[in-house]
PDB file of N, CA and C in Angstrom:
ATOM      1  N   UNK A   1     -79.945 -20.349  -4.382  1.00  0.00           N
ATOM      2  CA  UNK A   1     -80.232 -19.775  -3.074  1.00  0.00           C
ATOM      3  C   UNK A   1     -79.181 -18.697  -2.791  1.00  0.00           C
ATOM      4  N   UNK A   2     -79.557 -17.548  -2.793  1.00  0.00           N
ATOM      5  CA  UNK A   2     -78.764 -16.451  -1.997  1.00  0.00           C
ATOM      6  C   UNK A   2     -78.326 -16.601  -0.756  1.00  0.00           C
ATOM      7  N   UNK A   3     -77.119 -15.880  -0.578  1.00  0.00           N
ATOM      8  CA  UNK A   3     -76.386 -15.980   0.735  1.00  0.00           C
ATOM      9  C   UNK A   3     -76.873 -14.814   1.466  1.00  0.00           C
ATOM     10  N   UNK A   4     -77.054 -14.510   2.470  1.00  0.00           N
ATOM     11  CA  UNK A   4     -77.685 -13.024   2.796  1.00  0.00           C
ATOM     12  C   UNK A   4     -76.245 -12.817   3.949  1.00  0.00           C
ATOM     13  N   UNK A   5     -76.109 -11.265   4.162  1.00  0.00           N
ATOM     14  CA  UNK A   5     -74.506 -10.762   4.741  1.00  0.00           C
ATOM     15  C   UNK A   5     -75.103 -11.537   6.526  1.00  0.00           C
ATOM     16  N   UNK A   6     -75.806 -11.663   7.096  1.00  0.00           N
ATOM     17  CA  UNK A   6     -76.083 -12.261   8.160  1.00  0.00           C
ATOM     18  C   UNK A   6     -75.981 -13.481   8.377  1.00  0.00           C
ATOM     19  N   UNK A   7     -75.987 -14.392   7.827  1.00  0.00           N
ATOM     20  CA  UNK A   7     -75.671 -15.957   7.640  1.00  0.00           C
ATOM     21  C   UNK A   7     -74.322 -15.999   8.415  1.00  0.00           C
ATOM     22  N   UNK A   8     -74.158 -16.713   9.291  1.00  0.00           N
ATOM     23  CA  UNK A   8     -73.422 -17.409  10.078  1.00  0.00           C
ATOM     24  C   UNK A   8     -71.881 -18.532   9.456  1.00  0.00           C
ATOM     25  N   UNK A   9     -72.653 -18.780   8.139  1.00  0.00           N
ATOM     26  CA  UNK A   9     -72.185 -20.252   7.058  1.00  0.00           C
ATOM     27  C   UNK A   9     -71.809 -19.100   6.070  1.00  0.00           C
ATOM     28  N   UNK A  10     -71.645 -17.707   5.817  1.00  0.00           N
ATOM     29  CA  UNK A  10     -71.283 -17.457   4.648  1.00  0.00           C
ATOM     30  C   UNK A  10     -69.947 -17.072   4.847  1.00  0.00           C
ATOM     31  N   UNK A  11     -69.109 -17.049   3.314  1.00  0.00           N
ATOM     32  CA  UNK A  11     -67.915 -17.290   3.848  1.00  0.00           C
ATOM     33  C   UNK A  11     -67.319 -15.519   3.961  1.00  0.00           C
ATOM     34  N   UNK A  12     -65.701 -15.141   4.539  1.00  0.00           N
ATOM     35  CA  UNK A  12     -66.054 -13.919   5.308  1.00  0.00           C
ATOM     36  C   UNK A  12     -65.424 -12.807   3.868  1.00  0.00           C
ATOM     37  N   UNK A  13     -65.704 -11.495   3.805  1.00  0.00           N
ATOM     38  CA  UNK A  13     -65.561 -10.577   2.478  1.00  0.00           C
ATOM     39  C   UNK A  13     -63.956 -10.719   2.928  1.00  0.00           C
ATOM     40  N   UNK A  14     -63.545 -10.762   1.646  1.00  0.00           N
ATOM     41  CA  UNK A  14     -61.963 -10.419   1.426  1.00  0.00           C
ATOM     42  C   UNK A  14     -61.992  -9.088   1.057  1.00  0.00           C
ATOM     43  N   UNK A  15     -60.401  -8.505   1.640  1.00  0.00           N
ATOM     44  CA  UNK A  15     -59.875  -6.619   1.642  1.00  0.00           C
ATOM     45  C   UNK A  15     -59.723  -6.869   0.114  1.00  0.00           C
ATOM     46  N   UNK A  16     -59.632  -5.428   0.006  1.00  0.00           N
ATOM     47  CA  UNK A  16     -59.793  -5.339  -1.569  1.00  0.00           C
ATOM     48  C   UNK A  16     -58.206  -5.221  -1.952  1.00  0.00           C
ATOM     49  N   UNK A  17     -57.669  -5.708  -2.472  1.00  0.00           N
ATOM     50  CA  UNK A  17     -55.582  -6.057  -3.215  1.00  0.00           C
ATOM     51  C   UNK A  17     -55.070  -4.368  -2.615  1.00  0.00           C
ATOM     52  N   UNK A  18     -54.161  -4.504  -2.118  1.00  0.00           N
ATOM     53  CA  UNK A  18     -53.444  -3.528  -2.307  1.00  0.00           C
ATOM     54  C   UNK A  18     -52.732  -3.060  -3.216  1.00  0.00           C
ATOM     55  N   UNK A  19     -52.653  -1.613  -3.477  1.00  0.00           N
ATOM     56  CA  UNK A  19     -52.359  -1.282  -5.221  1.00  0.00           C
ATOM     57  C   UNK A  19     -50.689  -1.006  -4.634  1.00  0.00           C
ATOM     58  N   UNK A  20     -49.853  -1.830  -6.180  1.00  0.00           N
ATOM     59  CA  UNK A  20     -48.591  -2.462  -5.759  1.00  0.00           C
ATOM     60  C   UNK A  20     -47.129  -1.434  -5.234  1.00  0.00           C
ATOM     61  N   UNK A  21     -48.034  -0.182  -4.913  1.00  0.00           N
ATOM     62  CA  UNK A  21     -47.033   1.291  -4.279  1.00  0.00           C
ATOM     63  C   UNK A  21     -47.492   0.934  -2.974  1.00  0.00           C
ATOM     64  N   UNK A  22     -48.466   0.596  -3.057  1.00  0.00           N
ATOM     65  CA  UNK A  22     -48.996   0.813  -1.192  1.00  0.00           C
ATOM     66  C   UNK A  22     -48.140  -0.568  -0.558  1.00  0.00           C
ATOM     67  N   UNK A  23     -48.252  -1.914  -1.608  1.00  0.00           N
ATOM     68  CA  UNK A  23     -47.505  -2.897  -0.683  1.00  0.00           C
ATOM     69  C   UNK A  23     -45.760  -2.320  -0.458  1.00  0.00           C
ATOM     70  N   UNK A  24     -45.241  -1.826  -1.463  1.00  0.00           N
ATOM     71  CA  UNK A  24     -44.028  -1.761  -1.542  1.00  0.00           C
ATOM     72  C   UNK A  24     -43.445  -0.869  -0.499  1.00  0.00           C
ATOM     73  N   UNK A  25     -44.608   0.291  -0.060  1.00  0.00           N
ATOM     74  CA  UNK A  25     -44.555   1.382   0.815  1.00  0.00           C
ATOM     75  C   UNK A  25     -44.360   0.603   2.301  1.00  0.00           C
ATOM     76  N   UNK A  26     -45.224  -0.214   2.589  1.00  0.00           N
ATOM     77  CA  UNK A  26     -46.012  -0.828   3.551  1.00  0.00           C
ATOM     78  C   UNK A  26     -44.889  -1.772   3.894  1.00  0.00           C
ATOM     79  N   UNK A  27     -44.042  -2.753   3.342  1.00  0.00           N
ATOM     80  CA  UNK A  27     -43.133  -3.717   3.015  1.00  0.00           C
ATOM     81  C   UNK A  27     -41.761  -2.852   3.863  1.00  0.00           C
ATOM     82  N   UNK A  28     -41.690  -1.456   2.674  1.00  0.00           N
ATOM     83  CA  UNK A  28     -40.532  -0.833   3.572  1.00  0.00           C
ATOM     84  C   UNK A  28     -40.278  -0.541   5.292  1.00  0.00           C
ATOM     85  N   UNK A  29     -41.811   0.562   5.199  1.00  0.00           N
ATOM     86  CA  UNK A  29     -42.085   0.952   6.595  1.00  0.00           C
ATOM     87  C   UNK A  29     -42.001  -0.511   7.405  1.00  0.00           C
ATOM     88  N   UNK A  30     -42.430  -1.506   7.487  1.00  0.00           N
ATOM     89  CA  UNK A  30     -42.339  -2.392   8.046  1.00  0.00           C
ATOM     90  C   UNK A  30     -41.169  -3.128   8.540  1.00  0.00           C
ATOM     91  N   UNK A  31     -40.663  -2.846   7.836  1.00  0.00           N
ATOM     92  CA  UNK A  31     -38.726  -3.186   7.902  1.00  0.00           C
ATOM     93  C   UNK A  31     -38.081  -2.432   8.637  1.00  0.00           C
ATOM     94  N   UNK A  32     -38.078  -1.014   7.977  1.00  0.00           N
ATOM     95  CA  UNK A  32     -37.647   0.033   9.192  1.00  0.00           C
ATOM     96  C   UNK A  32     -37.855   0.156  10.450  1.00  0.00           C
ATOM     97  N   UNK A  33     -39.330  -0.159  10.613  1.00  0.00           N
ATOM     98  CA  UNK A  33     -40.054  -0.360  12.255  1.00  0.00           C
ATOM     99  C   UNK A  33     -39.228  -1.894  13.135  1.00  0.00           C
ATOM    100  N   UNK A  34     -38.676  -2.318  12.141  1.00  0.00           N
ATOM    101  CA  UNK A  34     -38.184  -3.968  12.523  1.00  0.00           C
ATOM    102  C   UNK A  34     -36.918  -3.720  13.026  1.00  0.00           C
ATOM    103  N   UNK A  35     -36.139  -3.317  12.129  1.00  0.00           N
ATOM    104  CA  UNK A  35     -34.991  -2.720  12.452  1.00  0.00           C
ATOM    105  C   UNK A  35     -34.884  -1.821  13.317  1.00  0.00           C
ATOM    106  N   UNK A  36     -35.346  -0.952  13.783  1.00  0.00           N
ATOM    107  CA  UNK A  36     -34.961   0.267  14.395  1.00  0.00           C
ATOM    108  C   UNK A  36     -35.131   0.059  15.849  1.00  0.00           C
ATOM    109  N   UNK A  37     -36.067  -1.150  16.090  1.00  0.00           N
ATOM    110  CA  UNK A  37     -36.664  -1.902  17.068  1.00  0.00           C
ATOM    111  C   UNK A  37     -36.443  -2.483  17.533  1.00  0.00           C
ATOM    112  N   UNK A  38     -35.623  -3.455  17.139  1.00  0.00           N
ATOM    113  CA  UNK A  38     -35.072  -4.590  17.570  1.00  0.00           C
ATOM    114  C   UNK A  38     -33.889  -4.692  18.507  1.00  0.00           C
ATOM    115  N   UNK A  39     -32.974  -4.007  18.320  1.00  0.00           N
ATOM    116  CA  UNK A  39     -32.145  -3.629  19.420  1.00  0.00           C
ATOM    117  C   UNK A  39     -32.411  -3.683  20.478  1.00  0.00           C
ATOM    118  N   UNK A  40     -33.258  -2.677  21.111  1.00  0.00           N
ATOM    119  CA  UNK A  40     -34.011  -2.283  22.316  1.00  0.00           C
ATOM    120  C   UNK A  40     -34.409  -3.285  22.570  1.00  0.00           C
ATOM    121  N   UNK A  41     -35.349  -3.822  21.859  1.00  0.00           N
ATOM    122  CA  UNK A  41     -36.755  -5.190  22.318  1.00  0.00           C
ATOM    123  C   UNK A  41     -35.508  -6.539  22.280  1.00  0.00           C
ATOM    124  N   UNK A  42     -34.184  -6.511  21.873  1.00  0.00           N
ATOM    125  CA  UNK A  42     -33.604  -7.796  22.528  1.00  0.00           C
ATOM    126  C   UNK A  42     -32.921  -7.484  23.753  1.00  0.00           C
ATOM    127  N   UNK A  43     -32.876  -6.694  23.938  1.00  0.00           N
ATOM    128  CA  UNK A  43     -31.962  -6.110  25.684  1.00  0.00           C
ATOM    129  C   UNK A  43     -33.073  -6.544  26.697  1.00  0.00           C
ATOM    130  N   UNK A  44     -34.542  -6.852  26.579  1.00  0.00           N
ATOM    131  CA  UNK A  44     -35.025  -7.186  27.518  1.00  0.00           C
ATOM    132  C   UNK A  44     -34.982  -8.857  27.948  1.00  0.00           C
ATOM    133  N   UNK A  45     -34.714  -9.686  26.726  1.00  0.00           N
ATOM    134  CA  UNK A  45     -34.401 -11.265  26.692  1.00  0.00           C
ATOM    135  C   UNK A  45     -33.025 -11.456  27.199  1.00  0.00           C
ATOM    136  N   UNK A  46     -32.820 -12.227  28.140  1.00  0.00           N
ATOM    137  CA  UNK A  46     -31.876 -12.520  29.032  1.00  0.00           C
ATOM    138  C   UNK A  46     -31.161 -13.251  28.039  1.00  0.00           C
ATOM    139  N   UNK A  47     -29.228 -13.597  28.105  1.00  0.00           N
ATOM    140  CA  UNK A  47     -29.020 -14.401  27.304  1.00  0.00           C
ATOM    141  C   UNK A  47     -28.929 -14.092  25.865  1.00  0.00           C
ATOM    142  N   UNK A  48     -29.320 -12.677  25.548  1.00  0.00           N
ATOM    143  CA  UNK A  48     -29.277 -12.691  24.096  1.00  0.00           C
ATOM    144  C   UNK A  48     -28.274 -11.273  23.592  1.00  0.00           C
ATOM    145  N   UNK A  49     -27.061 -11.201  24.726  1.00  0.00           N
ATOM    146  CA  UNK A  49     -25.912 -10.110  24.247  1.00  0.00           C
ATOM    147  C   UNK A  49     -25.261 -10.581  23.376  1.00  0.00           C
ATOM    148  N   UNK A  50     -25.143 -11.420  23.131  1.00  0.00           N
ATOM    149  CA  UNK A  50     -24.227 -11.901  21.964  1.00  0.00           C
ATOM    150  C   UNK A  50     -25.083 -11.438  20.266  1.00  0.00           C
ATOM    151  N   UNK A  51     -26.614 -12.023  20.471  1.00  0.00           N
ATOM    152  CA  UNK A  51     -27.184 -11.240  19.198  1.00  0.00           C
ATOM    153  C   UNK A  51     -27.531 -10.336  19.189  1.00  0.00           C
ATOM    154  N   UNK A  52     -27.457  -9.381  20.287  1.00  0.00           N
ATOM    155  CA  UNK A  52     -27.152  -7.871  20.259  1.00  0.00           C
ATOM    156  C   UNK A  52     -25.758  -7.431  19.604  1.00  0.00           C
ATOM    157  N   UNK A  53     -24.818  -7.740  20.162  1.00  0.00           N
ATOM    158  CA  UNK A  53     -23.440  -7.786  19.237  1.00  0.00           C
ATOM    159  C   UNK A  53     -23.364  -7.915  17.937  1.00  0.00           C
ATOM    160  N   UNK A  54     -23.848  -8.498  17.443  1.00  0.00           N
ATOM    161  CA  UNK A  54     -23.394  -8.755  16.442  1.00  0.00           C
ATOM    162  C   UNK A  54     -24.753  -8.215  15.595  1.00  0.00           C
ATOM    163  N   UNK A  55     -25.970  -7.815  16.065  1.00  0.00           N
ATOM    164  CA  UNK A  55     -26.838  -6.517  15.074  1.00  0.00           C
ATOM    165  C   UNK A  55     -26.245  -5.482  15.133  1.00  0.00           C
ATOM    166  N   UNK A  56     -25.483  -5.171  16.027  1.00  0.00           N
ATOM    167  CA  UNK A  56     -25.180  -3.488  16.445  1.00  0.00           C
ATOM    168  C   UNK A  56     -23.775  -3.887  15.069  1.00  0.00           C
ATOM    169  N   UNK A  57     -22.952  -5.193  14.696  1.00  0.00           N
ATOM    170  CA  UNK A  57     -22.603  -4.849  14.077  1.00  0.00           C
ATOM    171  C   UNK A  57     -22.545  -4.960  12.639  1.00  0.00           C
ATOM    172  N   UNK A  58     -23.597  -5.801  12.860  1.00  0.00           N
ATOM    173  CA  UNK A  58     -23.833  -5.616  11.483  1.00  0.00           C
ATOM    174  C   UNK A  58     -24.784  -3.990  10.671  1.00  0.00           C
ATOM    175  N   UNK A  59     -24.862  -3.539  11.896  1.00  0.00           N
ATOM    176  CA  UNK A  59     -25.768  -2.436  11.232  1.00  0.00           C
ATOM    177  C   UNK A  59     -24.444  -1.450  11.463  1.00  0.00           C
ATOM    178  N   UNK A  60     -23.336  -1.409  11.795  1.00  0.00           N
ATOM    179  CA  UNK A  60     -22.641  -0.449  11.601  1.00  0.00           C
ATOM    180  C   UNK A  60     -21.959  -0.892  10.551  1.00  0.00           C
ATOM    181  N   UNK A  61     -22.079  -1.687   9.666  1.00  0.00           N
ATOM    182  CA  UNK A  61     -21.486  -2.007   8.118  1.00  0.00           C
ATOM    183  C   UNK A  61     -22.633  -1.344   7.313  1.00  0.00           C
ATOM    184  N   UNK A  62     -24.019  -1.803   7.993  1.00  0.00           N
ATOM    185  CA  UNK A  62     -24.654  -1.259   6.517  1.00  0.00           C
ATOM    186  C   UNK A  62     -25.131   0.673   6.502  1.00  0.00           C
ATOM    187  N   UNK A  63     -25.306   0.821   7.550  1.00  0.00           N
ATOM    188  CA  UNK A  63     -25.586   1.949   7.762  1.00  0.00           C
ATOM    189  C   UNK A  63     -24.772   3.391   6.978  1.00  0.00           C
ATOM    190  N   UNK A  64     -23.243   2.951   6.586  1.00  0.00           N
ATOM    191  CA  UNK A  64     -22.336   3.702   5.649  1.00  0.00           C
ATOM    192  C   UNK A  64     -22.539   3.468   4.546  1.00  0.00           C
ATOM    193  N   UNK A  65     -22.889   2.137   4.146  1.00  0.00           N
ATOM    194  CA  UNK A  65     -23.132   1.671   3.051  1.00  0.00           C
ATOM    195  C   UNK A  65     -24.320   2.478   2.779  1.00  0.00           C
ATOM    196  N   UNK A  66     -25.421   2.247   3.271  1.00  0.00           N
ATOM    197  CA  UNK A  66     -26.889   2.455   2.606  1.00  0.00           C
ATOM    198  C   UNK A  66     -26.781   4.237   2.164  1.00  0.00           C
ATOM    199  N   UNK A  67     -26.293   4.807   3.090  1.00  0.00           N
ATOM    200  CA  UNK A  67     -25.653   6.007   3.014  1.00  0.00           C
ATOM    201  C   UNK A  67     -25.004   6.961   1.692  1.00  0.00           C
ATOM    202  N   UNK A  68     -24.251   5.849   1.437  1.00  0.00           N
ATOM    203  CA  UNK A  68     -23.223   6.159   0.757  1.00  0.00           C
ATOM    204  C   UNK A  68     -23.727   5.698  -0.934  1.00  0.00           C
ATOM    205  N   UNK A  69     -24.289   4.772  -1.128  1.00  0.00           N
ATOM    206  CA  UNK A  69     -24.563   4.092  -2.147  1.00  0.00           C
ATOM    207  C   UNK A  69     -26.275   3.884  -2.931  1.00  0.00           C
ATOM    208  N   UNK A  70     -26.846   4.781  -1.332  1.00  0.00           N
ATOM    209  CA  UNK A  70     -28.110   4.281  -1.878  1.00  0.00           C
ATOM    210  C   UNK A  70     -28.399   5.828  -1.400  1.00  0.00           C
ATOM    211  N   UNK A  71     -28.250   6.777  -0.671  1.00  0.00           N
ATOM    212  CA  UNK A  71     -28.686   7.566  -0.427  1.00  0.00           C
ATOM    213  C   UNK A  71     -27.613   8.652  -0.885  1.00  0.00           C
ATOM    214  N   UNK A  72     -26.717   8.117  -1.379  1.00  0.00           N
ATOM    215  CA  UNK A  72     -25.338   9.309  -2.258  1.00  0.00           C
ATOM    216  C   UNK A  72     -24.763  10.436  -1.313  1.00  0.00           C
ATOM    217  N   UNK A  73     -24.871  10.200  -0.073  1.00  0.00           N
ATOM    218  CA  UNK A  73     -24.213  11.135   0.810  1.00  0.00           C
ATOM    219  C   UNK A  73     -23.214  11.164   1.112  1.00  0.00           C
ATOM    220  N   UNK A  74     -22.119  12.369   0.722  1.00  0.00           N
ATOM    221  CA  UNK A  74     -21.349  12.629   0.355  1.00  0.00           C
ATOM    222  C   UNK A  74     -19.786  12.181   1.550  1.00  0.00           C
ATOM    223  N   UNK A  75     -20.467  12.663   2.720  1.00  0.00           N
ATOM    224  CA  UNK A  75     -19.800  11.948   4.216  1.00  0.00           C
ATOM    225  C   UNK A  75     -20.091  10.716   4.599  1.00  0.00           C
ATOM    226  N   UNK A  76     -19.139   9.994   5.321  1.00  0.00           N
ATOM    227  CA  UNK A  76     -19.613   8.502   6.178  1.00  0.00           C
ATOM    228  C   UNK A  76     -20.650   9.235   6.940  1.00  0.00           C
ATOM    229  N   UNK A  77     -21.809   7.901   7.197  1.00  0.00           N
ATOM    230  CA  UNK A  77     -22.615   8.469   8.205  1.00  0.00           C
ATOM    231  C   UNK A  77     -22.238   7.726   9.650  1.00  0.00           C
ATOM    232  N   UNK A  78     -22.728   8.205  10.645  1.00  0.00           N
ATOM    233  CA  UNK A  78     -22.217   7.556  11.726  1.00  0.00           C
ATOM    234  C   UNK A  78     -23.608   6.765  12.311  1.00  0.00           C
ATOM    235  N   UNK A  79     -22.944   5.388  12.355  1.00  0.00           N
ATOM    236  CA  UNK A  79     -23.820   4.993  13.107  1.00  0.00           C
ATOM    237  C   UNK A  79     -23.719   4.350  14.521  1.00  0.00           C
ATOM    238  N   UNK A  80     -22.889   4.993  15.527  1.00  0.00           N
ATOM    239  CA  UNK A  80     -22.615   5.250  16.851  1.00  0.00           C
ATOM    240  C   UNK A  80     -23.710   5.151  17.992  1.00  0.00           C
ATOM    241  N   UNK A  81     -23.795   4.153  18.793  1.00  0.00           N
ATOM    242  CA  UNK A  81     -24.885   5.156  19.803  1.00  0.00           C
ATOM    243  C   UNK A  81     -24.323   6.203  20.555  1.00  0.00           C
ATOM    244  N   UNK A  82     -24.434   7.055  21.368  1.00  0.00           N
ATOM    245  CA  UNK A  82     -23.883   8.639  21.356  1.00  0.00           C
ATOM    246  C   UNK A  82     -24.605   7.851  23.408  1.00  0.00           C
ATOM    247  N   UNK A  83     -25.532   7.699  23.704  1.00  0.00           N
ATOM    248  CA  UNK A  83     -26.444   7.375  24.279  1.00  0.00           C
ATOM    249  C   UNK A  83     -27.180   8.643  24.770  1.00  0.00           C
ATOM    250  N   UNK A  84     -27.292   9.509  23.724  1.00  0.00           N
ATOM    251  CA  UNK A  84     -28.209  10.632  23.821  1.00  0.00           C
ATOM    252  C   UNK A  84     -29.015  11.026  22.540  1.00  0.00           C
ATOM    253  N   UNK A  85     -30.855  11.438  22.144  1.00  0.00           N
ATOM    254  CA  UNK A  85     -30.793  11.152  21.378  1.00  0.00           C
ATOM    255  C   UNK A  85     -30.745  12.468  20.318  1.00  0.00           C
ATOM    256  N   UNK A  86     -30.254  13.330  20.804  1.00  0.00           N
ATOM    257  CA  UNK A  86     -29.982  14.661  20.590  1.00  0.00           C
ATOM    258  C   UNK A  86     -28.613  15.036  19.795  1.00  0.00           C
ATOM    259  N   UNK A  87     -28.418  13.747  19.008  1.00  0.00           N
ATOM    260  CA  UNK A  87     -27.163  14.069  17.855  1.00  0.00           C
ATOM    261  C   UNK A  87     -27.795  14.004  16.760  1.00  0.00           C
TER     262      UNK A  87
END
């Protein structure tokens, strides 16, 4: 017995694999959006300056690093808020 695409009982089409540049692409961007984000989106949870503290510092360790080692740039980079976003 055939399943016909209208059947109620059939089970639902699976996405077709992502080809393994697009996950790796997708994986990154996703991280970056996490990171870059997160800061902001914990200043609105009451109670949570302390794990603000301590992202702001842990991202001012890696931010020279990633810089320096992964992106070969030749200066420290700064990762300061300025609180303008015009630096």
């Amino acid at each position: 017995m055939a399943v016909s695409a209208s059947d109620p009982a059939a089970p639902p089409a699976q996405a077709a694999d992502w080809h393994p540049d697009r996950r790796v692409a997708f994986r990154v961007a996703f991280l970056y959006f996490l990171l870059y984000h997160l800061p902001a989106t914990l200043t609105y949870v009451p109670g949570l300056n302390a794990v603000i503290g301590w992202f702001e510092t842990l991202w001012q360790g890696i931010v020279p690093w990633f810089g320096a080692w992964v992106l070969h740039v030749p200066i420290p980079a700064d990762s300061e808020v300025s609180g303008n976003g015009d630096t």
